[in-house]
Structures are given as structure tokens and as C-alpha cells.
N, C-alpha and C. Protein backbone atom coordinates (compact mmCIF):
# COMPACT_ATOMS: atom_id res chain seq x y z
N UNK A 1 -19.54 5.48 -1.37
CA UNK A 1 -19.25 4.26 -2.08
C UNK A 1 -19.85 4.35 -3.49
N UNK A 2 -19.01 3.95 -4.28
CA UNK A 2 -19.62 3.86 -5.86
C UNK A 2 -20.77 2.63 -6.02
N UNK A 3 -21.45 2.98 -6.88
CA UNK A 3 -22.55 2.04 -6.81
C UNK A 3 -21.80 1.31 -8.32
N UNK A 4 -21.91 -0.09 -8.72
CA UNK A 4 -21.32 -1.10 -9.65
C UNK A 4 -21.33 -0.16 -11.26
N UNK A 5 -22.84 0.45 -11.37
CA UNK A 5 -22.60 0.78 -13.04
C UNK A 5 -21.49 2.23 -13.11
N UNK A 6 -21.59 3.12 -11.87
CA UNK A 6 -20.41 4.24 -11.66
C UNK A 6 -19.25 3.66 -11.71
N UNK A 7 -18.32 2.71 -11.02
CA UNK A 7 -17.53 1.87 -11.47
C UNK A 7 -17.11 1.64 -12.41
N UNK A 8 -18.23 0.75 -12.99
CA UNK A 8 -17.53 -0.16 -14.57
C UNK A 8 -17.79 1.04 -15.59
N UNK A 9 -18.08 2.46 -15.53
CA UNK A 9 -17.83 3.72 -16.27
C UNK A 9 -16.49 4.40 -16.36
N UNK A 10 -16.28 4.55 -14.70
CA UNK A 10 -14.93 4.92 -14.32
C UNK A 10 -13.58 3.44 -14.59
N UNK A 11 -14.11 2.58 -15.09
CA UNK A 11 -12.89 1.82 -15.69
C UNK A 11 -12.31 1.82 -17.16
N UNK A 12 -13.42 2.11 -17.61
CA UNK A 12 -13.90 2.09 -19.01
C UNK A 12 -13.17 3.55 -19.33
N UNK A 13 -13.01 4.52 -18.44
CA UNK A 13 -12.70 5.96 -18.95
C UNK A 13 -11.37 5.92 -19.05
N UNK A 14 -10.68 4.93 -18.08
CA UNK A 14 -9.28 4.79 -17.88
C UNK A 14 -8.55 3.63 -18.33
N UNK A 15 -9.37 2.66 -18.74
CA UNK A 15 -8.62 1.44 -18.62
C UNK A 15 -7.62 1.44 -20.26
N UNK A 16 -6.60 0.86 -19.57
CA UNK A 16 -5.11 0.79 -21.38
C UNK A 16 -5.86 -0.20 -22.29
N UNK A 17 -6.49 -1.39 -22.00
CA UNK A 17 -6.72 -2.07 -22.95
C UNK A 17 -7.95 -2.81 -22.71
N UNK A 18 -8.70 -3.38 -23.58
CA UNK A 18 -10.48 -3.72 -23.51
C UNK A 18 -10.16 -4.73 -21.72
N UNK A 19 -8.93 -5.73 -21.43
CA UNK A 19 -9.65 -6.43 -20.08
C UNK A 19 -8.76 -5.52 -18.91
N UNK A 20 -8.53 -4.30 -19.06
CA UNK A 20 -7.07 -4.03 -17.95
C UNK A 20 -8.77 -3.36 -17.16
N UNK A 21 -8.43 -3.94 -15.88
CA UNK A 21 -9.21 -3.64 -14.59
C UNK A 21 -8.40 -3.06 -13.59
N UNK A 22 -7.19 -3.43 -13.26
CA UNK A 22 -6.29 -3.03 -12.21
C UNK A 22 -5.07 -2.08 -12.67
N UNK A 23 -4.58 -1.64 -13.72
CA UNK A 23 -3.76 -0.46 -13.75
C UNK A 23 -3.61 0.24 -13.27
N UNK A 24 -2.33 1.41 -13.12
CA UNK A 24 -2.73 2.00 -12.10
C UNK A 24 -3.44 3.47 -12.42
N UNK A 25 -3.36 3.62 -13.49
CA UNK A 25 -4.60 4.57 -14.48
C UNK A 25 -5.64 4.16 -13.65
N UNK A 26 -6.28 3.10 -13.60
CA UNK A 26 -7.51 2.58 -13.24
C UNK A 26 -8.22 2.88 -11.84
N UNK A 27 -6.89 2.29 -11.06
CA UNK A 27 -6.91 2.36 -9.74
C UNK A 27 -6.91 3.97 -9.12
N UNK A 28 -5.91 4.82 -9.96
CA UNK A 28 -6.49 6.31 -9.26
C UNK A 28 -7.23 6.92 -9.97
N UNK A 29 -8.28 6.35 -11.41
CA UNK A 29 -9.16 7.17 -11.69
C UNK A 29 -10.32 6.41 -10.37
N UNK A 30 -10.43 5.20 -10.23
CA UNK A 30 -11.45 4.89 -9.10
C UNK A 30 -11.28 5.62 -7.87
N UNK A 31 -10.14 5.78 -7.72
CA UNK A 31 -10.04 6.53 -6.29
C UNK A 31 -10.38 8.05 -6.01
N UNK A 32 -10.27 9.04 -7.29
CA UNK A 32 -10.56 10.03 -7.74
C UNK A 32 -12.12 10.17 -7.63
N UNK A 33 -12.68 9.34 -7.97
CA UNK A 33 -14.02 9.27 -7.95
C UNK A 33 -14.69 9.29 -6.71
N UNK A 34 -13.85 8.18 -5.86
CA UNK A 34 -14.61 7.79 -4.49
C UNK A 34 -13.87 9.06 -3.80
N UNK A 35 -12.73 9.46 -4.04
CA UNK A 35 -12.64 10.98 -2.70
C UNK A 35 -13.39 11.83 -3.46
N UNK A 36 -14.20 12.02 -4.33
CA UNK A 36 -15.19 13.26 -4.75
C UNK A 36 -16.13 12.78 -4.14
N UNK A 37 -16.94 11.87 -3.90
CA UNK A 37 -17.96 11.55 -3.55
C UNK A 37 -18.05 11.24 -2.05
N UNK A 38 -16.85 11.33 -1.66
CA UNK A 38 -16.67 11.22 -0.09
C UNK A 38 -16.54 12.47 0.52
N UNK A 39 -15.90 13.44 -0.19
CA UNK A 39 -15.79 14.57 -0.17
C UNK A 39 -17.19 15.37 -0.09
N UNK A 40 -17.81 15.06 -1.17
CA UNK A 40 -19.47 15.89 -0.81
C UNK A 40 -19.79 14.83 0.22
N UNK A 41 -20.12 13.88 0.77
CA UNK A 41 -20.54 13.85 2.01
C UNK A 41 -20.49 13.97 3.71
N UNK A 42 -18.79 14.36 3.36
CA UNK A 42 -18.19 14.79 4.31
C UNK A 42 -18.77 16.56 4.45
N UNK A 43 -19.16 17.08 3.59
CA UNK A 43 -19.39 19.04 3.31
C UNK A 43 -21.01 18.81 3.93
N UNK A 44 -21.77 17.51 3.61
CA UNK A 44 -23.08 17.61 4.68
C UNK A 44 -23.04 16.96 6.01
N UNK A 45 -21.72 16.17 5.66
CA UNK A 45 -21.38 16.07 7.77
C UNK A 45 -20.20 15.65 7.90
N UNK A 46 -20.55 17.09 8.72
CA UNK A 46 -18.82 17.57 9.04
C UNK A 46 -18.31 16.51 10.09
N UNK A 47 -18.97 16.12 10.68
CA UNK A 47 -18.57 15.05 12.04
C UNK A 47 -18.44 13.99 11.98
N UNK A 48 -18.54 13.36 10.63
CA UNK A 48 -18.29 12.07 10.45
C UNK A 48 -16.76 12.12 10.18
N UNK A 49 -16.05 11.68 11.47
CA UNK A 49 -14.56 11.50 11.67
C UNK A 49 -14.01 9.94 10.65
N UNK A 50 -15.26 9.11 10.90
CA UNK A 50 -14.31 7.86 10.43
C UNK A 50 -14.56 7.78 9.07
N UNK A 51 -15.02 8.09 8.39
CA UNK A 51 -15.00 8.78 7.31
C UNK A 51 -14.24 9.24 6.44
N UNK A 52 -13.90 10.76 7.22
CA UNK A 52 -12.94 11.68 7.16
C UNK A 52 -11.36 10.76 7.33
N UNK A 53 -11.11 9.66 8.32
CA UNK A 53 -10.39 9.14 7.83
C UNK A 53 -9.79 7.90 6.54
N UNK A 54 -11.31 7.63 6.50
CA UNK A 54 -10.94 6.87 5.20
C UNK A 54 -10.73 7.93 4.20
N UNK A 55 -11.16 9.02 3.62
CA UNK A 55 -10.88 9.37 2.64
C UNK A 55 -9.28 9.54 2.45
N UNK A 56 -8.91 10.24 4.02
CA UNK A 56 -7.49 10.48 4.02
C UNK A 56 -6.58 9.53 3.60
N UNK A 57 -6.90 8.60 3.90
CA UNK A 57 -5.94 6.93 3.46
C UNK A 57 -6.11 6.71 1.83
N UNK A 58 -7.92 6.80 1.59
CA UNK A 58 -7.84 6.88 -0.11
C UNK A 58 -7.23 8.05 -0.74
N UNK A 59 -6.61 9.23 -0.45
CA UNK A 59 -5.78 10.48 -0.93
C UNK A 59 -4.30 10.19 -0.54
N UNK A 60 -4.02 9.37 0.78
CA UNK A 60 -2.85 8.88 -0.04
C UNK A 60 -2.67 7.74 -0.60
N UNK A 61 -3.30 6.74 -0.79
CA UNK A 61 -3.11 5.99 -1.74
C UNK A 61 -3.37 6.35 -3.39
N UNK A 62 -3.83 7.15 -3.06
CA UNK A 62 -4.15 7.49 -4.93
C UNK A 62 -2.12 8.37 -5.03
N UNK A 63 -2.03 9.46 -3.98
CA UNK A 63 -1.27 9.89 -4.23
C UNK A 63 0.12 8.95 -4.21
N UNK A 64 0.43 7.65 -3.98
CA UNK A 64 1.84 6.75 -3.70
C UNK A 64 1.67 6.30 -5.04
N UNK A 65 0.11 6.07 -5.34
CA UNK A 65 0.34 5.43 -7.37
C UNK A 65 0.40 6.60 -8.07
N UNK A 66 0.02 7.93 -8.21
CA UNK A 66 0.88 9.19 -8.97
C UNK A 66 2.12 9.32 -8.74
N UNK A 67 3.26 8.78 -7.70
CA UNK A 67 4.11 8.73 -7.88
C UNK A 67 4.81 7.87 -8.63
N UNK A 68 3.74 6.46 -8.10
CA UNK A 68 4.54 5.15 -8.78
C UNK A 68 4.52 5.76 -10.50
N UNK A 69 3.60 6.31 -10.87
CA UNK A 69 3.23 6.42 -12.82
C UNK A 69 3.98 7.42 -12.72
N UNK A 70 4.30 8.26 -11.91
CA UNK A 70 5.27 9.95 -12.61
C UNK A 70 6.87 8.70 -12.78
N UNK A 71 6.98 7.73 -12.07
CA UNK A 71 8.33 7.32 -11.80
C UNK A 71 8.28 6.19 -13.01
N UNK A 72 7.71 5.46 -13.81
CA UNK A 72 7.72 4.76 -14.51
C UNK A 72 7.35 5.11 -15.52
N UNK A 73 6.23 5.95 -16.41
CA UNK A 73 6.02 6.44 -16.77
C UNK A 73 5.39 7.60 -17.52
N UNK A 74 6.29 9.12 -17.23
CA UNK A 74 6.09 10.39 -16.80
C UNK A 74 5.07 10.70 -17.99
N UNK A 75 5.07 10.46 -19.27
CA UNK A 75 3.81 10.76 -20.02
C UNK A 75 2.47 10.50 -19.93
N UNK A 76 2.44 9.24 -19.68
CA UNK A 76 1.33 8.50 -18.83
C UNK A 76 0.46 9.04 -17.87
N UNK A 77 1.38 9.87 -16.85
CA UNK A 77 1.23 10.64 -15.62
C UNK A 77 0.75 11.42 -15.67
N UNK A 78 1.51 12.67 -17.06
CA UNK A 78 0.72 13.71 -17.51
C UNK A 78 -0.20 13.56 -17.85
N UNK A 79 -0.79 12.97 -19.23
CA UNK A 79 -1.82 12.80 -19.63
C UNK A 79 -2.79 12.16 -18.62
N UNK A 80 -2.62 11.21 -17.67
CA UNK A 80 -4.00 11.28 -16.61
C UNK A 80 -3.98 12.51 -16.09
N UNK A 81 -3.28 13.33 -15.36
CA UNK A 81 -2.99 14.35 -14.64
C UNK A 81 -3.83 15.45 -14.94
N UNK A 82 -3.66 15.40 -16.49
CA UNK A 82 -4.21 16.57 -17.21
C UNK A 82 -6.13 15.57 -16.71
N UNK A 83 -6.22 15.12 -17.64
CA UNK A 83 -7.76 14.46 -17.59
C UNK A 83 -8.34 14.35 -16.26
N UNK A 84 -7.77 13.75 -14.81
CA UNK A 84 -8.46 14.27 -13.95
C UNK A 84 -8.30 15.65 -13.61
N UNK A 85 -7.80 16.30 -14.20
CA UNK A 85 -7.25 18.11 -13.34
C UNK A 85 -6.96 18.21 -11.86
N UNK A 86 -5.63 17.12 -11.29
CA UNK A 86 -5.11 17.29 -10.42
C UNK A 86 -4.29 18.10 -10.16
N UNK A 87 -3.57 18.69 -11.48
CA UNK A 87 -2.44 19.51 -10.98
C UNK A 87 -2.65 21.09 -11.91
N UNK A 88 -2.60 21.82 -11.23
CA UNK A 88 -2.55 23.20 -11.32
C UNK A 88 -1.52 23.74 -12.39
């Protein structure tokens, strides 16, 4: 879980305009964040299943809004794409 000042950093890195909180820039740079950080705690325990399924639900939800922005708009997409280094 992000602690509040990690958050309002990761909005600030993404957000379109000084009040946009919910974009969807916003929404999968937050989500980006929380499967990294779920991710290293899943690599010191491996057995935490319910967990392991939330992250899975936050990877596809980040991944249904990279579609929604590749489908509305594909520059947009890139340029986050590039900045988190999701795509190869």
C-alpha cells in the first residue's frame, strides 16, 4: 500500500492539469506504483496468495486503461508508455 506523501508524488508526476486526480494517466501511473511495491513483497513471500491475487486484478486493471488511452488517445499512450517503460 502507498503511504499518502508516495501518492500525492505519483499524481503530481502524471497528472494533465494542476486539479486532474483521476485521469487515466493518473490512475495507471498509481497502479504502476502499487504492482511494484506489491511485487517486492510478494519476492519476500512467496505464499502470500491473497495478495498475489490482488496484484493480479491491479495488472489488469491498469492494463483495460492502457487500452482505454491506446484507443482514445494513441500519443498520450506512447508518451506514458515510454515514461513508465512498459513496453519493450
Amino acid at each position: 500500500m502507498l503511504t499518502k506523501r508516495k501518492k500525492q508524488t505519483a499524481i503530481k508526476d502524471f497528472q494533465v492539469h494542476d486539479t486532474d486526480t483521476g485521469s487515466a494517466e493518473v490512475q495507471i501511473g498509481l497502479l504502476t506504483k502499487q504492482i511494484k511495491a506489491l511485487a517486492d513483497h510478494l519476492k519476500k513471500n512467496s505464499k502470500d496468495h491473497h495478495s498475489r491475487r490482488g496484484l493480479l486484478m491491479m495488472v489488469g486493471k491498469r492494463r483495460r486503461f492502457l487500452q482505454y488511452l491506446k484507443r482514445t488517445d494513441e500519443k498520450k499512450y506512447d508518451k506514458l508508455a515510454k515514461k513508465l517503460e512498459l513496453e519493450a
